[in-house]
N, C-alpha and C. Protein backbone atom coordinates (compact mmCIF):
# COMPACT_ATOMS: atom_id res chain seq x y z
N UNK A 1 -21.24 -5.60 10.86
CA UNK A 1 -20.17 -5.80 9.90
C UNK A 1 -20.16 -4.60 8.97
N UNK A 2 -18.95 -3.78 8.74
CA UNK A 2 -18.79 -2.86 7.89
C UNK A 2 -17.97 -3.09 6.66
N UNK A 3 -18.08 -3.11 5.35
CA UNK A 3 -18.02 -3.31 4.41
C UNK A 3 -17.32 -2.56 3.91
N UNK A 4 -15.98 -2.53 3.38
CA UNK A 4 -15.96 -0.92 2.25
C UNK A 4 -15.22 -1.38 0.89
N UNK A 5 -16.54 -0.56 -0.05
CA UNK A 5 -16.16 -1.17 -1.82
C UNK A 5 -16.47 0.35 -2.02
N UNK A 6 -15.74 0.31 -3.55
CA UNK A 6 -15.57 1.50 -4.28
C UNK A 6 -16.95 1.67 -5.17
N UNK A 7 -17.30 2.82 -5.05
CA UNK A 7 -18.57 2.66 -5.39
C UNK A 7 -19.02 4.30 -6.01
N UNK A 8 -18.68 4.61 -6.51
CA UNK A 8 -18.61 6.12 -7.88
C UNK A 8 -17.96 7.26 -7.18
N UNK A 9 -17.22 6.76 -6.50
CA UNK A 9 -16.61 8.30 -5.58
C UNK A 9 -16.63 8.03 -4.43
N UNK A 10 -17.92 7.60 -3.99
CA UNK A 10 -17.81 7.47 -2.36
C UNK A 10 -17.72 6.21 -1.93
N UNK A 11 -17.22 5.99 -0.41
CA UNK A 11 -16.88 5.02 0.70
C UNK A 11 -17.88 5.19 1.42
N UNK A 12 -18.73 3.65 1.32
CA UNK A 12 -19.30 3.62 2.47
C UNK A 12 -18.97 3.00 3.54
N UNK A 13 -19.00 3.38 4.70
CA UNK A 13 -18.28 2.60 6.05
C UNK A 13 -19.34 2.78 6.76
N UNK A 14 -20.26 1.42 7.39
CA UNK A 14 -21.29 0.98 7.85
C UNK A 14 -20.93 2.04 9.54
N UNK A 15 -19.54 2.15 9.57
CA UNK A 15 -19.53 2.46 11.15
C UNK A 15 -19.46 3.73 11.09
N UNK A 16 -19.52 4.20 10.27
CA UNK A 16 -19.50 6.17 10.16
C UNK A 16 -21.11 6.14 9.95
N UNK A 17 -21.92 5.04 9.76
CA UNK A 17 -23.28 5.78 9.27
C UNK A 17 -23.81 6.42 8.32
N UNK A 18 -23.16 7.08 7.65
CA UNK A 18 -23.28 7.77 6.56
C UNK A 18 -21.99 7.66 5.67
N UNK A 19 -22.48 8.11 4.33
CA UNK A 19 -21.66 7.67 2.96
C UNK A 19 -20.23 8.62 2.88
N UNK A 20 -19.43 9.13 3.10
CA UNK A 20 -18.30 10.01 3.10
C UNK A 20 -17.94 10.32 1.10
N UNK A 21 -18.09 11.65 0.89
CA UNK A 21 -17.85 11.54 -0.78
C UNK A 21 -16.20 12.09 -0.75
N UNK A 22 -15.65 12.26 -1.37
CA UNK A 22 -14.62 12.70 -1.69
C UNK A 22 -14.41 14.17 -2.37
N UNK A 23 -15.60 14.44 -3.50
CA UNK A 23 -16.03 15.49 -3.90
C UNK A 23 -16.87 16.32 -2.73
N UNK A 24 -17.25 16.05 -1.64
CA UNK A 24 -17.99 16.80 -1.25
C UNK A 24 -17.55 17.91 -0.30
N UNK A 25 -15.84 18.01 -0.18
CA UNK A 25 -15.52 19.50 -0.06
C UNK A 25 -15.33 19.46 1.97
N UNK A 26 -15.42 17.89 2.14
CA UNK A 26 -15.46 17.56 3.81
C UNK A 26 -14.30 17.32 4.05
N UNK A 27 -13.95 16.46 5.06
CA UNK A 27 -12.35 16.05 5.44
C UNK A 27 -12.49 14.61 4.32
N UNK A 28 -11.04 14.82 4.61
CA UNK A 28 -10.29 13.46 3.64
C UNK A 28 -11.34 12.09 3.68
N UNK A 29 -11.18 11.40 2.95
CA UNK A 29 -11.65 9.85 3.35
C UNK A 29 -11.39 9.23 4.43
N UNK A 30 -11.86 8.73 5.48
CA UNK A 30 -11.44 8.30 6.08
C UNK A 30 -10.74 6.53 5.97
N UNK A 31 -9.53 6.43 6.73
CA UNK A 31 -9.09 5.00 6.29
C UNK A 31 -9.75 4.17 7.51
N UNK A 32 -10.65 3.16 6.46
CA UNK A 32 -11.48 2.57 7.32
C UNK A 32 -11.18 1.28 8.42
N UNK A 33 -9.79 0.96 8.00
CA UNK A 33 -9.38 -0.06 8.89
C UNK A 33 -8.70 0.48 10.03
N UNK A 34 -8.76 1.85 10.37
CA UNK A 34 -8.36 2.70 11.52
C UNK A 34 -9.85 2.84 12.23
N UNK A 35 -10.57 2.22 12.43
CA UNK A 35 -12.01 2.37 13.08
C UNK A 35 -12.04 1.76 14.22
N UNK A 36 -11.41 0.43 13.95
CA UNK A 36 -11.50 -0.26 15.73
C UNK A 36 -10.34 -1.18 15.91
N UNK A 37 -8.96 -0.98 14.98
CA UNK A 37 -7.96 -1.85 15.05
C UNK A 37 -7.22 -1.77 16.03
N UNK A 38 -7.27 -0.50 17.00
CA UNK A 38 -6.68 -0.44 18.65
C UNK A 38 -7.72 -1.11 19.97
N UNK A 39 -7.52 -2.47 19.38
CA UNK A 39 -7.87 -3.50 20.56
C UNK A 39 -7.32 -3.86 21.39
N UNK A 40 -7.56 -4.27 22.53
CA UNK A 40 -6.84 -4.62 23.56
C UNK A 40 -7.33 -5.80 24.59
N UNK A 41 -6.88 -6.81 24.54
CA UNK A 41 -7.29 -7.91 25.47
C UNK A 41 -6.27 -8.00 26.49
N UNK A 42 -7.17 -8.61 28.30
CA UNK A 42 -6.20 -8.75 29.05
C UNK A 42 -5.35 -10.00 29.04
N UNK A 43 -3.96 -9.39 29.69
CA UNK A 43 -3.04 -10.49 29.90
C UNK A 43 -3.25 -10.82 31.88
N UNK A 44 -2.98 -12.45 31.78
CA UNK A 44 -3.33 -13.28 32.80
C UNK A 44 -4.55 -12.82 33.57
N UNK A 45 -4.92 -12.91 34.49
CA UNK A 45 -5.75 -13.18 35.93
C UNK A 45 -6.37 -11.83 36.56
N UNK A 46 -6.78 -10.75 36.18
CA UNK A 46 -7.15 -9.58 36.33
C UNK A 46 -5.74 -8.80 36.98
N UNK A 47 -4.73 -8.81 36.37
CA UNK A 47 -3.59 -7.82 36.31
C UNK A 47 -3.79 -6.83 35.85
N UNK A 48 -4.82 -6.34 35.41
CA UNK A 48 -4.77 -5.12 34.90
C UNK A 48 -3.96 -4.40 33.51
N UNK A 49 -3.36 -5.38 33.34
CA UNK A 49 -2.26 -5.06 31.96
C UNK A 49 -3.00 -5.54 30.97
N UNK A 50 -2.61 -5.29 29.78
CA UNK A 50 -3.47 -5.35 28.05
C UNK A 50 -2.74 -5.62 26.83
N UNK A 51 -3.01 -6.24 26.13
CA UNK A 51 -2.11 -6.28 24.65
C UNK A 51 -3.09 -5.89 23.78
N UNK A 52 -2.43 -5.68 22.82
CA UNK A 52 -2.97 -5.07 21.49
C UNK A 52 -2.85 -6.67 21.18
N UNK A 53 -4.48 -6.28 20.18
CA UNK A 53 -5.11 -7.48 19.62
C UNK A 53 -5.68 -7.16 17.83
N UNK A 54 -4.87 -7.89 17.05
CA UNK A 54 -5.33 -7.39 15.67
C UNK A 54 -6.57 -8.01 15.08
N UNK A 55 -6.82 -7.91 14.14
CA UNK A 55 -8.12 -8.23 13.65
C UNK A 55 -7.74 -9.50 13.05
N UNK A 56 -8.75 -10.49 13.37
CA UNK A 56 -8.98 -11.77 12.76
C UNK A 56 -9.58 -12.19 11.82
N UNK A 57 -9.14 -12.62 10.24
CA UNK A 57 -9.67 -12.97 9.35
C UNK A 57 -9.57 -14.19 8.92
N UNK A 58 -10.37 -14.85 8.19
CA UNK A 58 -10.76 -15.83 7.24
C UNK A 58 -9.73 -16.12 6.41
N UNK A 59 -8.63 -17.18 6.23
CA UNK A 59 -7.77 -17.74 5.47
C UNK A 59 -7.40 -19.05 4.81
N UNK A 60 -7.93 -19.13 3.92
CA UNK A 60 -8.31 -20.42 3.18
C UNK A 60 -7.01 -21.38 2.96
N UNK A 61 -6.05 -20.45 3.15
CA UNK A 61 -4.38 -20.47 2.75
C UNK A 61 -3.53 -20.35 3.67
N UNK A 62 -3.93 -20.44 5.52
CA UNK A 62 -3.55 -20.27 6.49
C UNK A 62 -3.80 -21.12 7.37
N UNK A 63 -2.56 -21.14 8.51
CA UNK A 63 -2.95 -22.32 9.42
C UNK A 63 -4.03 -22.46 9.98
N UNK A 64 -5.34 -23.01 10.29
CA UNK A 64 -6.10 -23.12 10.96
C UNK A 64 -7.27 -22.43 10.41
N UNK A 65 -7.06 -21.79 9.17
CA UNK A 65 -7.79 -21.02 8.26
C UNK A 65 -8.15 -19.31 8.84
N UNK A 66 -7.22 -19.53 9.28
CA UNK A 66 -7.10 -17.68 10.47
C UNK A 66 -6.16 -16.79 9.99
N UNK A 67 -5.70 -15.79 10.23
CA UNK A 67 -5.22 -15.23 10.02
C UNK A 67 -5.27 -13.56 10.62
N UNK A 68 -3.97 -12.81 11.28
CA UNK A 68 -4.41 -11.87 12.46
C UNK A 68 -3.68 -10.53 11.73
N UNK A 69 -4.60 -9.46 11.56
CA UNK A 69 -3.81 -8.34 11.20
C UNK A 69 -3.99 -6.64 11.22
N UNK A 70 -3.31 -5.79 11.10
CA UNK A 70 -3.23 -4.34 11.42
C UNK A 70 -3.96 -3.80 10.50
N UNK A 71 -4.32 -4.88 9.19
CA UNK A 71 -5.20 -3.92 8.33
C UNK A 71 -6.50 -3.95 7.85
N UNK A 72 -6.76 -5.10 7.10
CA UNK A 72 -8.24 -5.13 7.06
C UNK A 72 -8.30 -6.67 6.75
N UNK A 73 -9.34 -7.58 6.62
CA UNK A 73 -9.89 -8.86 5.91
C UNK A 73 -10.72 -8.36 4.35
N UNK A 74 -10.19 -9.09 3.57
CA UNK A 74 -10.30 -9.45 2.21
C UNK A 74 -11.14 -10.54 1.66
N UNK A 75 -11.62 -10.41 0.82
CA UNK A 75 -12.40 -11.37 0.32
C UNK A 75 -13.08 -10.55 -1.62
N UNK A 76 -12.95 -11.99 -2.24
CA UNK A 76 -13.74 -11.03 -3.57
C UNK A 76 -14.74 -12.18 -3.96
N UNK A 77 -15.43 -11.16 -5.33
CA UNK A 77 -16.22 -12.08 -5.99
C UNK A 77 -15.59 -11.83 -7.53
N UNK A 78 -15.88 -13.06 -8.37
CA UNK A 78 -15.16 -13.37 -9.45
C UNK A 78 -16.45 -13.28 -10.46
N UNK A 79 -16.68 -12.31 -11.39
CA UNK A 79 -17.82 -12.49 -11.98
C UNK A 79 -16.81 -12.71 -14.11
N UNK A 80 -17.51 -13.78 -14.53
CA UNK A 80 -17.22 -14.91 -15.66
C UNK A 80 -18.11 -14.95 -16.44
N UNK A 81 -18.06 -14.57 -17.56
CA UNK A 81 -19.38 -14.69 -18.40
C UNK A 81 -20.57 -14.63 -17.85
N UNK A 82 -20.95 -14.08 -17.24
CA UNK A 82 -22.32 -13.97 -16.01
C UNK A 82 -22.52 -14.52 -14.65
N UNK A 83 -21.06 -15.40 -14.52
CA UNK A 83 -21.44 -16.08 -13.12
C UNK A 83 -20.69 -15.81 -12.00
N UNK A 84 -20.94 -15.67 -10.64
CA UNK A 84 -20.17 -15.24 -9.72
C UNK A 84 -20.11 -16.39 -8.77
N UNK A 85 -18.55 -16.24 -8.35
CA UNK A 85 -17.89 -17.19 -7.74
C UNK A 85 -17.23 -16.34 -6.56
N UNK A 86 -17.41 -16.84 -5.29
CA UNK A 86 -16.43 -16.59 -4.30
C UNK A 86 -15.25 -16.80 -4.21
N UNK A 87 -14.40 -15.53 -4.26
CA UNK A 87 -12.98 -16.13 -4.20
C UNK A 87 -12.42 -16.32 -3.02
N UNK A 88 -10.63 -16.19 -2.80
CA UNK A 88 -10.13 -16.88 -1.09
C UNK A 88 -10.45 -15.86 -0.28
N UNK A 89 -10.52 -16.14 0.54
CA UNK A 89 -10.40 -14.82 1.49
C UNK A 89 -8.67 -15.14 2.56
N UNK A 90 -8.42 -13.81 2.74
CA UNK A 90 -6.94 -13.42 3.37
C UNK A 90 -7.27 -12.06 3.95
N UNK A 91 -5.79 -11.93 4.64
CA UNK A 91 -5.29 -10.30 5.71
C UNK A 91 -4.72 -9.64 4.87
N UNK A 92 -4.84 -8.63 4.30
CA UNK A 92 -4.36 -7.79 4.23
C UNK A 92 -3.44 -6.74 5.02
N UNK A 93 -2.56 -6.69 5.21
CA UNK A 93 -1.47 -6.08 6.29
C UNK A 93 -1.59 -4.10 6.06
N UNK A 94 -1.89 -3.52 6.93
CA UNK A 94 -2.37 -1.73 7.10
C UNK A 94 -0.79 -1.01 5.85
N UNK A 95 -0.28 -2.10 5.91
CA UNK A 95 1.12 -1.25 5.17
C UNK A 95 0.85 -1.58 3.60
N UNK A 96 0.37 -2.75 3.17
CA UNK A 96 -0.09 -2.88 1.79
C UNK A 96 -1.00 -2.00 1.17
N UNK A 97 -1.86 -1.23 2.38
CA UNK A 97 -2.99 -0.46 1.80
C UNK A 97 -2.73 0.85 1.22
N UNK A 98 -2.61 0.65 -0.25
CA UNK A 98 -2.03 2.30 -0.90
C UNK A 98 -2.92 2.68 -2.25
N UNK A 99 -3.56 3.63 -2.54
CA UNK A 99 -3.19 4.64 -0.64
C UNK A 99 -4.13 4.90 -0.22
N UNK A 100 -3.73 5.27 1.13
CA UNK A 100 -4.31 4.85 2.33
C UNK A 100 -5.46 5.45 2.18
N UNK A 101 -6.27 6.49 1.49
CA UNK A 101 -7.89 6.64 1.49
C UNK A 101 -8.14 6.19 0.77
N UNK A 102 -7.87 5.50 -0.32
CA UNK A 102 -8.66 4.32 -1.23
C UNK A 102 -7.86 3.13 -1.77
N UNK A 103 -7.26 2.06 -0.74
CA UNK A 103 -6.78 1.26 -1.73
C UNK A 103 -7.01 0.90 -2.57
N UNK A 104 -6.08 0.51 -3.73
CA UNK A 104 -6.14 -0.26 -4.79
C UNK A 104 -6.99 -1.57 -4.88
N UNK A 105 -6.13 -2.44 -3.82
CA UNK A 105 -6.83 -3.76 -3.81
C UNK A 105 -8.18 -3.75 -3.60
N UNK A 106 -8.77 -2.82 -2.83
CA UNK A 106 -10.47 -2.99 -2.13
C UNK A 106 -11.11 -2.12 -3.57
N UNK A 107 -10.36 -1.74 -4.81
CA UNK A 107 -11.39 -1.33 -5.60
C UNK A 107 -11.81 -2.18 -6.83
N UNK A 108 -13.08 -2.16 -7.16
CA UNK A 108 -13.48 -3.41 -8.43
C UNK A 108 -12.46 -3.05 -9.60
N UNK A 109 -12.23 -4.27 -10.58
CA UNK A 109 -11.65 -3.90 -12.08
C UNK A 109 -12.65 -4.84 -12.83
N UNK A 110 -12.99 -4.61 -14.05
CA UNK A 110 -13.46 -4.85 -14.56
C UNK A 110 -13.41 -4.52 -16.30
N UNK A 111 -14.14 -5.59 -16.93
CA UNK A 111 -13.58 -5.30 -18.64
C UNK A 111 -14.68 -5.97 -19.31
N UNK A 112 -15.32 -5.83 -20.15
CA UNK A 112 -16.47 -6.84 -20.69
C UNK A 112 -17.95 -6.66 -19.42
N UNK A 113 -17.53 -8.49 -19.52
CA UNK A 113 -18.65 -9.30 -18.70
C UNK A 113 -18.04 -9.79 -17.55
N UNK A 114 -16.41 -9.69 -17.46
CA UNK A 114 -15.62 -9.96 -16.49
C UNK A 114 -15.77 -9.01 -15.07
N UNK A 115 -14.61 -9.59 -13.96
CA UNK A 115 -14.54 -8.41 -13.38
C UNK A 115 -14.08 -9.26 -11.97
N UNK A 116 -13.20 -8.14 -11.17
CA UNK A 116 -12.94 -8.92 -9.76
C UNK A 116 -14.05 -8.04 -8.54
N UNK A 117 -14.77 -8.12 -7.87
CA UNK A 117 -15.25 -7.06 -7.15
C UNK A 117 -14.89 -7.52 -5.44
N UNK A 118 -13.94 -6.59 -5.49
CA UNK A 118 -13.20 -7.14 -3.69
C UNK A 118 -14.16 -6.89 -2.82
N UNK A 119 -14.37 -7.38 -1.50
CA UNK A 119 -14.98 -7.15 -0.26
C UNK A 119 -13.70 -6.75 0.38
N UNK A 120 -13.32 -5.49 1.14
CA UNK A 120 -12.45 -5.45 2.46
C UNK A 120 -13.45 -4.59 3.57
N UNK A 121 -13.25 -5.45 4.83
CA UNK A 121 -14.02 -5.14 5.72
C UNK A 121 -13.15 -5.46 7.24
N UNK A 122 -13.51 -4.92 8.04
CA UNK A 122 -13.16 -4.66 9.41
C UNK A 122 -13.76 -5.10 11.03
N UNK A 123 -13.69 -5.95 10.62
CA UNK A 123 -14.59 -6.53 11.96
C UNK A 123 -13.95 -8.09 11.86
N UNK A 124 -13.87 -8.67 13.23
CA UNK A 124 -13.42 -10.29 12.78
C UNK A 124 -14.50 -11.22 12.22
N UNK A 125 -13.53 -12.02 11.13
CA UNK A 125 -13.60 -13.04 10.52
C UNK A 125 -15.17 -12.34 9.46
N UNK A 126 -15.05 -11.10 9.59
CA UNK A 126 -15.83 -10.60 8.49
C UNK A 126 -16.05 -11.21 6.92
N UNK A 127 -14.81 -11.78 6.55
CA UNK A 127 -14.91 -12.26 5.17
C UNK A 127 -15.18 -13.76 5.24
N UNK A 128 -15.19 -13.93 6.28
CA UNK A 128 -15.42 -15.89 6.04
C UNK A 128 -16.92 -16.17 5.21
N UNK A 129 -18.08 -15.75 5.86
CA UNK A 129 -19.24 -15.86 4.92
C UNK A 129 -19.38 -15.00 4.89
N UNK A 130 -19.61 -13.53 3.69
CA UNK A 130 -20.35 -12.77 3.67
C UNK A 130 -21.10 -12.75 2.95
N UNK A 131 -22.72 -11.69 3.31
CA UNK A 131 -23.71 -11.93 2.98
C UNK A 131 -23.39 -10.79 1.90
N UNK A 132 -23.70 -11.49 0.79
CA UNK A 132 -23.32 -11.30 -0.88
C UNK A 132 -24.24 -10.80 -1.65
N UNK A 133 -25.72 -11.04 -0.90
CA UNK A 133 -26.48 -10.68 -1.97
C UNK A 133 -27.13 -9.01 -2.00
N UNK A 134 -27.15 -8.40 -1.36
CA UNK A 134 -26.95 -7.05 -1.42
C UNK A 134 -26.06 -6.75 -2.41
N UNK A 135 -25.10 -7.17 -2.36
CA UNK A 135 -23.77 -6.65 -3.16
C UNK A 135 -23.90 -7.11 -4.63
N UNK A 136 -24.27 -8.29 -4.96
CA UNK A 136 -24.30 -9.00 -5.61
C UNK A 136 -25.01 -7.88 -6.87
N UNK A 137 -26.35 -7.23 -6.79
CA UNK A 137 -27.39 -6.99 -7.35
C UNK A 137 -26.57 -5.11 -7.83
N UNK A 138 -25.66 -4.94 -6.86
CA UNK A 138 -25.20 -3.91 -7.39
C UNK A 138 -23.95 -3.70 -8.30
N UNK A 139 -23.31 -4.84 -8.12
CA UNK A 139 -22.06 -4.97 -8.74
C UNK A 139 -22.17 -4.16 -10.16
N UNK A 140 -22.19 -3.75 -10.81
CA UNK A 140 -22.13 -2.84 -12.06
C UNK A 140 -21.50 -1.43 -11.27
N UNK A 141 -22.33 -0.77 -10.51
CA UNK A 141 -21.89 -0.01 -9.61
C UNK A 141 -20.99 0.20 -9.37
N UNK A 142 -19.86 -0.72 -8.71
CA UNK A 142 -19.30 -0.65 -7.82
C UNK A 142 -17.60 -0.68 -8.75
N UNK A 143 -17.72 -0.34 -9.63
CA UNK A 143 -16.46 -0.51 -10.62
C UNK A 143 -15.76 0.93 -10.81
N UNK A 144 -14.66 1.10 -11.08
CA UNK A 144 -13.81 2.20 -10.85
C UNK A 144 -14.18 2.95 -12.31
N UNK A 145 -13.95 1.73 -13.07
CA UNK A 145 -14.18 2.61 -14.31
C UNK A 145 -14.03 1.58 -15.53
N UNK A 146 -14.96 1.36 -16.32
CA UNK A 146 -14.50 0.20 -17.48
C UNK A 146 -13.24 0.51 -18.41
N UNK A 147 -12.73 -0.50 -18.85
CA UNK A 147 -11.37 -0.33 -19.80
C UNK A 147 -11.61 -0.57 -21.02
C-alpha cells in the first residue's frame, strides 16, 4: 500500500521507493495516482480482449460501500482538542486533483490543536482500514503550514 501525504516539501510514494523533493533540482513530482491506474482485466472466456479497470475504494456513502475511480482513494483523520477520529473514506476522480503534483485535498490544514490530515493512496480499497499508527505519531509533520 502506497500512501501519499504532504510532508515539508516532499512526497513520499511507497512505489517509487524513495522520497521525491521538489527542491531537489530532479524532475517534477511525480502524480502518484498515475502509478498503476492503467489496469486491465479480461473480458469473457480467454478472448484475449481487456478493459480498463479503475481503482477501487472504500465508500461509506456509496452503494455497497465501493466506489471505482481514475484517481486516487481518500480517507482522513480528524484531530479535536487532542483526539483523532477517522473520517469517511471516498474516490476521488484524477480530474479533481489540482494540481496535479500536489493536490490540495491530499494536503493537511491545520490551526491550533485542530487539523484535517488526509490519507490519499493508490492501491484498492486502500482507505477502508488503514494502518494509522505510523502516521498518527507524525502528524505535526505532515502540515502545509500553520495559520
Amino acid at each position: 500500500m502506497s500512501f501519499w501525504v504532504e510532508d515539508g516539501g516532499q512526497v513520499p510514494v511507497a512505489a517509487f521507493g524513495k522520497a521525491l523533493s521538489a527542491s531537489s533540482g530532479g524532475p517534477a513530482l511525480p502524480s502518484p495516482w498515475r502509478l498503476a491506474r492503467r489496469r486491465t482485466a479480461p473480458v469473457g472466456n480467454n478472448s484475449g480482449r481487456t478493459r480498463d479497470v479503475g481503482l477501487q475504494c472504500h465508500c461509506q456513502r456509496c452503494p455497497n460501500s465501493t466506489c471505482v475511480t481514475d484517481g486516487l482513494c481518500y480517507v482522513f483523520m480528524n484531530k479535536s482538542g487532542g483526539k483523532y477520529t477517522q473520517g469517511f473514506g471516498m474516490c476521488l476522480k484524477e480530474s479533481d486533483l489540482y494540481p496535479p503534483d500536489r493536490p490540495f485535498v491530499c494536503a493537511a490544514s491545520t490551526k491550533d490543536n485542530t487539523g484535517i490530515y488526509p490519507l490519499c493512496c493508490d492501491t484498492d480499497f486502500c482507505n477502508k482500514d488503514p494502518d494509522l499508527s505510523d502516521f498518527i505519531g507524525d502528524l505535526s509533520q505532515h502540515a502545509l503550514g500553520k495559520t
